[in-house]
Protein backbone atom coordinates (compact mmCIF):
# COMPACT_ATOMS: atom_id res chain seq x y z
CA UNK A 1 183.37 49.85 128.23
CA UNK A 2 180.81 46.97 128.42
CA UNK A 3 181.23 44.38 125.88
CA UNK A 4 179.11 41.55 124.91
CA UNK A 5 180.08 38.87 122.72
CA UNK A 6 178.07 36.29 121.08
CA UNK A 7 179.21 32.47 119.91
CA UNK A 8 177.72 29.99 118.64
CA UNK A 9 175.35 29.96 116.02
CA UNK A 10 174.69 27.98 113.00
CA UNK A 11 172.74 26.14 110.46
CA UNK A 12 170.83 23.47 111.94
CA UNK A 13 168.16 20.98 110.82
CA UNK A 14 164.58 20.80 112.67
CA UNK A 15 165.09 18.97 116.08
CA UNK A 16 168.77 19.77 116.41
CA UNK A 17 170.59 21.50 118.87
CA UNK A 18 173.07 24.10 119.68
CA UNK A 19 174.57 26.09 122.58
CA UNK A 20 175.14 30.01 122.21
CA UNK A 21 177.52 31.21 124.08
CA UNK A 22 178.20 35.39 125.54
CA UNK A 23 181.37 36.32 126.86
CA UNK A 24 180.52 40.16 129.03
CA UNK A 25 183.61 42.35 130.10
CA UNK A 26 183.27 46.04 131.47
CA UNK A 27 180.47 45.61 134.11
CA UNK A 28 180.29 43.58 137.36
CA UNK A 29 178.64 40.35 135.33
CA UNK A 30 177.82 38.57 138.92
CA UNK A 31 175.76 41.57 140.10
CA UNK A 32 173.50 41.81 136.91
CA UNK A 33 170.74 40.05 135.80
CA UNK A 34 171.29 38.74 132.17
CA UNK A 35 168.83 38.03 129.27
CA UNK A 36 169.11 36.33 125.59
CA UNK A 37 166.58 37.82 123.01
CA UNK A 38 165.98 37.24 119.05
CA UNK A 39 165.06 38.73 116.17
CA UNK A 40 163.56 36.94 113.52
CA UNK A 41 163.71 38.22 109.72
CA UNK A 42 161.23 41.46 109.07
CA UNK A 43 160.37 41.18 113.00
CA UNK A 44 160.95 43.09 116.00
CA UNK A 45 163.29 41.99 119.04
CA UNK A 46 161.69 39.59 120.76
CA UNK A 47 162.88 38.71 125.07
CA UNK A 48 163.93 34.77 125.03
CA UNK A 49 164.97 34.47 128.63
CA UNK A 50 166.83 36.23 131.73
CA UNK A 51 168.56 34.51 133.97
CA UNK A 52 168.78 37.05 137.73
CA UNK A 53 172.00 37.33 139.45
CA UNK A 54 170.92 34.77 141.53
CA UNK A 55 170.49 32.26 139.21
CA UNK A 56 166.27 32.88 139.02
CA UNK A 57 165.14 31.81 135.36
CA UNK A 58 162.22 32.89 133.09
CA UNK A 59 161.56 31.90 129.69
CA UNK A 60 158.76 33.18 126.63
CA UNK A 61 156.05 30.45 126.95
CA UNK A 62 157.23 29.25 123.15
CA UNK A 63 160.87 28.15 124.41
CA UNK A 64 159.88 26.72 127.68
CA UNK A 65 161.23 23.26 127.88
CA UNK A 66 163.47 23.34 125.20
CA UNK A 67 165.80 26.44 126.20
CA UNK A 68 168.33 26.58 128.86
CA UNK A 69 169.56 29.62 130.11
CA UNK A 70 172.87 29.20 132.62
CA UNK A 71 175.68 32.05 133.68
CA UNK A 72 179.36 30.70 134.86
CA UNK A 73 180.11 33.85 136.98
CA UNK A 74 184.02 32.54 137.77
CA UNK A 75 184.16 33.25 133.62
CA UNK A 76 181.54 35.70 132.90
CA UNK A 77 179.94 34.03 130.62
CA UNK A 78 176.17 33.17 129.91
CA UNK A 79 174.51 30.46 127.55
CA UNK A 80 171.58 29.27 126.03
CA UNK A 81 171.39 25.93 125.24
CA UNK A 82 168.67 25.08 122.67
CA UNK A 83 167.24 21.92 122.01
CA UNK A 84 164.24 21.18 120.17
CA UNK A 85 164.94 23.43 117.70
CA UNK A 86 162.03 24.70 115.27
CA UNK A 87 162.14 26.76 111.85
CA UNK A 88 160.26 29.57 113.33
CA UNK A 89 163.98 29.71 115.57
CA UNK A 90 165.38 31.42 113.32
CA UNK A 91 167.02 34.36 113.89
CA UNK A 92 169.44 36.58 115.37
CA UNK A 93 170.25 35.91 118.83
CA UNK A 94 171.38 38.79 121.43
CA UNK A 95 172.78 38.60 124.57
CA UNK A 96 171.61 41.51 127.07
CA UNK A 97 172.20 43.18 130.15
CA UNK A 98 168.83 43.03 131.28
CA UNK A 99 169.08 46.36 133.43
CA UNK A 100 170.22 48.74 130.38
CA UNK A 101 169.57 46.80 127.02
CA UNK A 102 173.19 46.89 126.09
CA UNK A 103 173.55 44.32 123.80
CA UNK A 104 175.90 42.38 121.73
CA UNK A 105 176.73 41.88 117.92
CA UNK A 106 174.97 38.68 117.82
CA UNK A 107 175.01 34.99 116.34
CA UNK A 108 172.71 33.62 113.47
CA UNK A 109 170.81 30.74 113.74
CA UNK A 110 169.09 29.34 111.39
CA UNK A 111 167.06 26.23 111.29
CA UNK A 112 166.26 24.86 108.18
CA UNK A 113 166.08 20.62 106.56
């Protein structure tokens, strides 16, 4: 059974940061390309980043420079590390197996002074 698990989230003020974290059991994590997406409040899902299984990264133009997507394979694990943070940030944050959408529970963040 594939699981995803998402950590992490929180209330934090304009220009703060935080790390989400998504632990992945029931596939081979190391052989599949992994993505973070969001969904803001009355919107649909929106892609944030994928990071491949060989460590190639892509981010949406409006997080570029302040994400950071990494993967600790050893752990299975994946982050996003966001810094910079903005109101329109807000939302729901999913961790996905980029090649069949599976996707976790998710982890709240909300930016807000």
């Amino acid at each position: 059974e594939v699981r995803l698990v998402e950590s992490g989230g929180g209330l934090v003020q304009p220009g703060g940061s935080l790390t989400l974290s998504c632990a992945a059991s029931g596939f081979t994590f190391s052989a599949n390309s992994m993505s973070w997406a969001r969904q803001a409040p009355g919107k649909g899902l929106e892609w944030v980043s994928t990071i491949s299984w060989s460590g190639s990264v892509t981010y949406t133009d409006s997080v570029k420079g302040r994400f950071t997507i990494s993967r600790d394979n050893a752990k299975n694990m994946l982050y996003l590390q966001l810094n910079g943070l903005k109101t329109e940030d807000t939302a729901m944050y999913y961790c996905r197996r980029h090649s069949t959408g599976e996707r976790g529970q998710g982890t709240q963040v909300t930016v807000s002074s």
